[in-house]
Protein backbone atom coordinates (compact mmCIF):
# COMPACT_ATOMS: atom_id res chain seq x y z
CA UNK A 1 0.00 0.00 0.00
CA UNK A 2 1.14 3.34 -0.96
CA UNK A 3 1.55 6.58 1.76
CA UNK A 4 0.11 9.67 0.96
CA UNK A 5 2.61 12.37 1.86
CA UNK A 6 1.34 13.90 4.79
CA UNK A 7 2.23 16.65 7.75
CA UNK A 8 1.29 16.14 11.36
CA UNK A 9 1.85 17.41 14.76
CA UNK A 10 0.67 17.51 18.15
CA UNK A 11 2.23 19.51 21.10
CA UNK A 12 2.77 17.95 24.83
CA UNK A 13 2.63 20.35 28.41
CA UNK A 14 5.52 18.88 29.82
CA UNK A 15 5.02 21.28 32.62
CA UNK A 16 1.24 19.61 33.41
CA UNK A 17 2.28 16.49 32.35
CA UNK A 18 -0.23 16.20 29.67
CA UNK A 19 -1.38 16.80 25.88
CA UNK A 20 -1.49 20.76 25.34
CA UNK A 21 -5.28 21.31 24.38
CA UNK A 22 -6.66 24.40 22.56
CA UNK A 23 -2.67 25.94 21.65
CA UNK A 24 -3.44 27.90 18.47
CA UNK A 25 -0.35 26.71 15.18
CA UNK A 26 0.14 28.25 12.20
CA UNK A 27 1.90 26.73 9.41
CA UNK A 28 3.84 28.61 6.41
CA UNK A 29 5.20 28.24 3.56
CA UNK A 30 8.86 29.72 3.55
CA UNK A 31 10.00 31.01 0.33
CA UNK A 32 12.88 33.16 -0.83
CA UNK A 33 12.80 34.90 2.75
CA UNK A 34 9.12 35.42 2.37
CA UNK A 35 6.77 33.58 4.40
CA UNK A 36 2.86 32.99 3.42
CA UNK A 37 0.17 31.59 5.52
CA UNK A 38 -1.41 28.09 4.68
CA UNK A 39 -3.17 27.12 7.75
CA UNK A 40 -4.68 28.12 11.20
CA UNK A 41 -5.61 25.41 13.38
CA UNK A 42 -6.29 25.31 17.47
CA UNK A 43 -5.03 21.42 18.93
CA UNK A 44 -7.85 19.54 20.72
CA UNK A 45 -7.78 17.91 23.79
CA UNK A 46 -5.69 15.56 22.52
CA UNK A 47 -2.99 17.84 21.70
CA UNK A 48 -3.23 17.04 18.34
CA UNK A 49 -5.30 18.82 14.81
CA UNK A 50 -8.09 17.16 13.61
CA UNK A 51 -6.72 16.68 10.34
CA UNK A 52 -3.53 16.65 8.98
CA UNK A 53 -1.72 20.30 8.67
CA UNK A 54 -0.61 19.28 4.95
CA UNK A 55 -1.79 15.72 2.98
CA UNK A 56 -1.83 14.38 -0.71
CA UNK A 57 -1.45 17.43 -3.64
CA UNK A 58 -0.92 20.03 -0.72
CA UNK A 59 2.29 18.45 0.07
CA UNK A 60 5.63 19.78 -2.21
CA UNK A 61 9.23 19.71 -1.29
CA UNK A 62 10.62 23.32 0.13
CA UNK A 63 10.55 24.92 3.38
CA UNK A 64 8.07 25.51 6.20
CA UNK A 65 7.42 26.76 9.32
CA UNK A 66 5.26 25.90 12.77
CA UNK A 67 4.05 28.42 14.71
CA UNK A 68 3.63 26.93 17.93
CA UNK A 69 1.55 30.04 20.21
CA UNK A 70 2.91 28.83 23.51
CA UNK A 71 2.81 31.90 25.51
CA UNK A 72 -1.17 32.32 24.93
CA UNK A 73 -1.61 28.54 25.71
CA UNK A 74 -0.07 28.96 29.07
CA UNK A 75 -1.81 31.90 29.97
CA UNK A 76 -4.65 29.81 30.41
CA UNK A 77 -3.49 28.46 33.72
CA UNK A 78 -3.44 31.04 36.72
CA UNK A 79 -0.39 31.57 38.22
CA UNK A 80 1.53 30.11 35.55
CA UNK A 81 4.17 32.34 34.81
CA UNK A 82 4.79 32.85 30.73
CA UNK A 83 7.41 35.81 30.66
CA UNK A 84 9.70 34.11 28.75
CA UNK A 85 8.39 31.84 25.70
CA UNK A 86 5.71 33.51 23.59
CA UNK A 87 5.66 31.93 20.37
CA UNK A 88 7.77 28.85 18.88
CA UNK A 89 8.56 28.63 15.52
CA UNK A 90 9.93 25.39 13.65
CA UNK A 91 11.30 25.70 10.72
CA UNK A 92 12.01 22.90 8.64
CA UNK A 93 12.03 21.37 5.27
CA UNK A 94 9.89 18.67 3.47
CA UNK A 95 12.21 16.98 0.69
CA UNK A 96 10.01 13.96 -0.13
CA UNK A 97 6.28 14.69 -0.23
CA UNK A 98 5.10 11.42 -0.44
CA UNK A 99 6.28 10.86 3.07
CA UNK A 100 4.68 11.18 6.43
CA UNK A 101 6.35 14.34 8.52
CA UNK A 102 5.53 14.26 11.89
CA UNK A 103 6.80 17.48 13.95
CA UNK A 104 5.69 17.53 17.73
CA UNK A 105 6.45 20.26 20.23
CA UNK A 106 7.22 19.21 23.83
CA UNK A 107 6.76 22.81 25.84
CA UNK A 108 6.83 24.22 29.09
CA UNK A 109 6.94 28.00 29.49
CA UNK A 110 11.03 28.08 29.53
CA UNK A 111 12.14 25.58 27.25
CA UNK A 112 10.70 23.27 24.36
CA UNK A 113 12.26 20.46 21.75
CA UNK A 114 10.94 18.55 18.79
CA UNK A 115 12.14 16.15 16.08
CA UNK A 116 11.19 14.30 13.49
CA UNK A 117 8.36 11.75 14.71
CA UNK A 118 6.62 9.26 12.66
């Protein structure tokens, strides 16, 4: 069975110890320096989008970005300090479309990592 090419991504709270519900993403297209808006989403209570952020003819080789809105996601939680991280961007680049790209986010409000995930 064939893959269709696909982009995913779901964010963790590894300051709650759980999935980071209702964190607003963007995702862009990175061109030449310029950067253009493809998609808005808000993760569920999963921590993840409903659907997939790219999938099938949406997907083409080049360079993106994730714009993870941390600092409004922890300003949910009273008393939570967020005077450091406000937004997270992830910039990375898709070089075989036909592939699944999984990018999560594991945050707290003064550090985060990702990788490549399947």
């Amino acid at each position: 069975m064939n893959e269709i090419g696909r982009l995913t991504t779901h964010v963790l709270d590894t300051a709650h110890g759980k999935p980071a519900g209702g964190m607003p993403i963007e995702l862009f297209r990175v061109s030449g320096g310029e950067t253009s808006l493809i998609k808005r989403v808000v993760t569920n209570a999963d921590g993840r989008c409903d659907a997939p952020m790219l999938e099938g003819d949406a997907m083409a080789a080049g360079s993106y970005e994730l714009v993870f809105h941390v600092g409004e996601y922890f300003s949910t939680f009273n008393g939570l300090k967020t005077d450091f991280l406000d937004v997270v961007p992830v910039r990375f680049q898709i070089a075989a479309p036909a592939e699944h790209y999984h990018v999560p986010l594991l945050v707290s409000p003064y550090g985060y990592s990702t990788y490549r995930g399947s």
